[in-house]
Protein backbone atom coordinates (compact mmCIF):
# COMPACT_ATOMS: atom_id res chain seq x y z
CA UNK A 1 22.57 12.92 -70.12
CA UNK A 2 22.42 10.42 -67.19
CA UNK A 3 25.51 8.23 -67.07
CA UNK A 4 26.44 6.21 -64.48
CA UNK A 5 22.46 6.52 -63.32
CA UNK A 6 22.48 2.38 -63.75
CA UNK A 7 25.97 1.86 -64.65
CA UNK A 8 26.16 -1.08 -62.27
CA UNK A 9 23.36 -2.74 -63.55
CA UNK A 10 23.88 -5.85 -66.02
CA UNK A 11 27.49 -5.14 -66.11
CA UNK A 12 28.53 -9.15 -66.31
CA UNK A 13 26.29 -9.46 -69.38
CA UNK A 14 27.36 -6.06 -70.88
CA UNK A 15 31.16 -7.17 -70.82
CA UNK A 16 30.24 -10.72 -72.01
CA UNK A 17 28.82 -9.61 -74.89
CA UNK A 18 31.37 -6.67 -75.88
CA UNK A 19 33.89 -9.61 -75.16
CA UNK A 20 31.67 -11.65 -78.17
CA UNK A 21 31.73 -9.26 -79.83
CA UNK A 22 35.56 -8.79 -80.10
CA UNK A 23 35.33 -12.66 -80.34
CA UNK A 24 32.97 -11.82 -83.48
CA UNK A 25 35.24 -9.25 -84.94
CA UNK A 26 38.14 -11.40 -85.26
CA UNK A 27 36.52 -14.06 -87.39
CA UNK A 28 34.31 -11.60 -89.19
CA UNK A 29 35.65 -10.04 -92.30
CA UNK A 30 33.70 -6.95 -92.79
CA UNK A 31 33.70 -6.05 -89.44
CA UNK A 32 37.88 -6.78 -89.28
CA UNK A 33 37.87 -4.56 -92.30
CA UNK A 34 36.47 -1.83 -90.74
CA UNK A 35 38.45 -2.03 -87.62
CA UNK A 36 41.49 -1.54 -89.95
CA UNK A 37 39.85 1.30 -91.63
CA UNK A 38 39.57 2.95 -88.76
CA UNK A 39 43.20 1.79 -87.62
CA UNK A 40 44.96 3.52 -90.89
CA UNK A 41 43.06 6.80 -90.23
CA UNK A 42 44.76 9.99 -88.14
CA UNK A 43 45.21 8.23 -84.54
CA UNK A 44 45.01 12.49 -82.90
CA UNK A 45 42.72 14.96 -83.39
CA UNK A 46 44.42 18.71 -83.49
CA UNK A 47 42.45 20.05 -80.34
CA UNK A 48 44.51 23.80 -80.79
CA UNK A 49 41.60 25.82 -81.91
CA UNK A 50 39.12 23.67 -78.94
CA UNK A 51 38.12 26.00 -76.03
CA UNK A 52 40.56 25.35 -73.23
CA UNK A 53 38.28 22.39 -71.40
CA UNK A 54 37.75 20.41 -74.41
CA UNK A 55 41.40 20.26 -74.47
CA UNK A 56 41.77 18.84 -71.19
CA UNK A 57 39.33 16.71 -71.56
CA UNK A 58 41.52 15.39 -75.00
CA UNK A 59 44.14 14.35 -73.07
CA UNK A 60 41.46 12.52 -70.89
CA UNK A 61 40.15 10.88 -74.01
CA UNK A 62 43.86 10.06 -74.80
CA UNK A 63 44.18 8.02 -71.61
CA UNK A 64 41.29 6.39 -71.55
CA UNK A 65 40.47 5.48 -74.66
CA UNK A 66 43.41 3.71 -75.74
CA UNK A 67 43.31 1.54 -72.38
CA UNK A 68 40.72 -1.04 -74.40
CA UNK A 69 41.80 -0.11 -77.85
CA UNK A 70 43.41 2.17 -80.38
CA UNK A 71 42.57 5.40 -79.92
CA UNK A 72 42.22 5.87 -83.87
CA UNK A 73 38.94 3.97 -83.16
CA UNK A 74 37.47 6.56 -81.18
CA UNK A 75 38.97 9.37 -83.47
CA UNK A 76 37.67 8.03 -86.89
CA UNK A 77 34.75 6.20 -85.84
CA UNK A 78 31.53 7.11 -87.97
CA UNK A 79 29.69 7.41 -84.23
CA UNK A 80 28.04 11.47 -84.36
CA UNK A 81 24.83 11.47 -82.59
CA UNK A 82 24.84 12.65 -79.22
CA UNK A 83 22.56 9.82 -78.25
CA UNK A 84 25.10 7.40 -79.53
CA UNK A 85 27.77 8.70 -77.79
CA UNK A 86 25.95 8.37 -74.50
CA UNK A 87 25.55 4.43 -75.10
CA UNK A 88 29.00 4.68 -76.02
CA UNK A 89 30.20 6.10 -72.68
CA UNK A 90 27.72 3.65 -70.68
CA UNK A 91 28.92 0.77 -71.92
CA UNK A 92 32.90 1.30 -71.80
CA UNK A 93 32.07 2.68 -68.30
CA UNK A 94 31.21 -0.71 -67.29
CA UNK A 95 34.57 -2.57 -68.77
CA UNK A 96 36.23 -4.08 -66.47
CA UNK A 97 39.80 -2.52 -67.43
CA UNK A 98 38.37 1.16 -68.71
CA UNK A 99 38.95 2.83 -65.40
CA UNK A 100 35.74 5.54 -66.48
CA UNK A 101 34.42 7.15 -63.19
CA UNK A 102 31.07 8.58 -64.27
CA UNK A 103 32.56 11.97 -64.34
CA UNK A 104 34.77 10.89 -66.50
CA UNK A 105 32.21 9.63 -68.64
CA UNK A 106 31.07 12.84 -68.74
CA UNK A 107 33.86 14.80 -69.74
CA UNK A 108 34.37 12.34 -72.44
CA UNK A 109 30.87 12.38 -73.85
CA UNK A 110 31.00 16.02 -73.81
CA UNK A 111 34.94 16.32 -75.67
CA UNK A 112 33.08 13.21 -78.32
CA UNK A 113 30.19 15.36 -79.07
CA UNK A 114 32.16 18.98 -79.42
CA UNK A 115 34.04 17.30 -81.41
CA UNK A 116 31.67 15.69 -83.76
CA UNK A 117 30.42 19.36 -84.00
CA UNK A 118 33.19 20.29 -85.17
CA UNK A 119 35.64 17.61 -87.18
CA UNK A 120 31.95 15.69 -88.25
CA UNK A 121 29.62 18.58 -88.44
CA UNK A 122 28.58 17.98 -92.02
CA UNK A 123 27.69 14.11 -91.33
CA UNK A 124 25.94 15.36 -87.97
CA UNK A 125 23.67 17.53 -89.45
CA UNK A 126 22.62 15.00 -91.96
CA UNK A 127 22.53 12.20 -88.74
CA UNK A 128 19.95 15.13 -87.03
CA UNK A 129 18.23 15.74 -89.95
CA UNK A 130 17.16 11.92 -90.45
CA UNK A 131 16.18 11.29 -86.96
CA UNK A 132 12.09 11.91 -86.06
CA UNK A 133 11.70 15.75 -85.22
CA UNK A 134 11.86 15.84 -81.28
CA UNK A 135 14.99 12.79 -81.08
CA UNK A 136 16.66 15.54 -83.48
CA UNK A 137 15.58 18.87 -81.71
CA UNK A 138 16.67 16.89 -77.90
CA UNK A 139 20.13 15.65 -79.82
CA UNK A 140 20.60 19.82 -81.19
CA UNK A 141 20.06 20.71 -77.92
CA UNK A 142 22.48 18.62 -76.38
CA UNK A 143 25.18 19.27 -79.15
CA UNK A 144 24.28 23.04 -78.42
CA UNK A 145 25.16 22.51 -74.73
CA UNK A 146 28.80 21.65 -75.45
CA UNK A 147 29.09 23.91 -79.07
CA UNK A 148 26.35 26.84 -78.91
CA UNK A 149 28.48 27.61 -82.51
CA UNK A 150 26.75 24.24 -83.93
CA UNK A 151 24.36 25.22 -86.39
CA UNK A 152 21.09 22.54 -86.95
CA UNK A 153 20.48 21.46 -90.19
């Protein structure tokens, strides 16, 4: 994963459109639906059984990403892919008010993508299986470099 590789480039645009796109959200329906889908879900995820760093890096995740938003966002989005999460990471490192150092963005792309393996494995393995066979082998290897327990569809 390279975060932070580019993170300063385009950052004015980035944050202009994520702020249209909040614009967006308020006076579109569907997507103000699914914010408060994702709003009435569990806002924590029980981290007890998580090897010891991917519960420090839960508490990280609890900082940070409730700075922007609700942290039941992050915890019930439908977001699995390691890929995704990457672009996720990239993009709130480069809001203004995030605070995400790129180690940071590290840590937190590795906690989202443990625990995808774990709380989301089911939908992962189906997101793997439908992706072209070497995006799906690089994203198993990458979900195998935080959760070697992960088993490919």
């Amino acid at each position: 994963m390279t975060i932070g590789r580019n993170a300063g480039r385009g950052a004015a645009a980035l944050a202009l459109a994520l702020l249209a796109s909040l614009v967006l959200a308020q006076q579109d329906p569907a997507e103000e639906a699914r914010l408060k889908k994702l709003e009435a879900g569990p806002k924590t995820i029980d981290v007890s059984k998580y090897p010891r760093e991917q519960q420090q890096a839960y508490k990280l995740f609890q900082a940070r990403c409730s700075t922007c938003h609700v942290a039941a966002w992050s915890v019930n989005t439908e977001t699995v892919l390691p890929g995704d999460w990457e672009r996720l990471f990239k993009r709130m490192m480069l809001m203004p008010n995030s605070g995400i150092s790129k180690a940071e963005g590290r840590t937190l792309y590795r906690f989202m993508v443990y625990d995808a393996s774990v709380r989301k494995a089911e939908a992962l393995r189906q997101a793997v299986a439908a992706l072209p066979a070497p995006e799906g082998l690089a994203a198993v290897e990458e979900i195998k470099a935080v959760n070697v327990a992960f088993g490919a569809p």
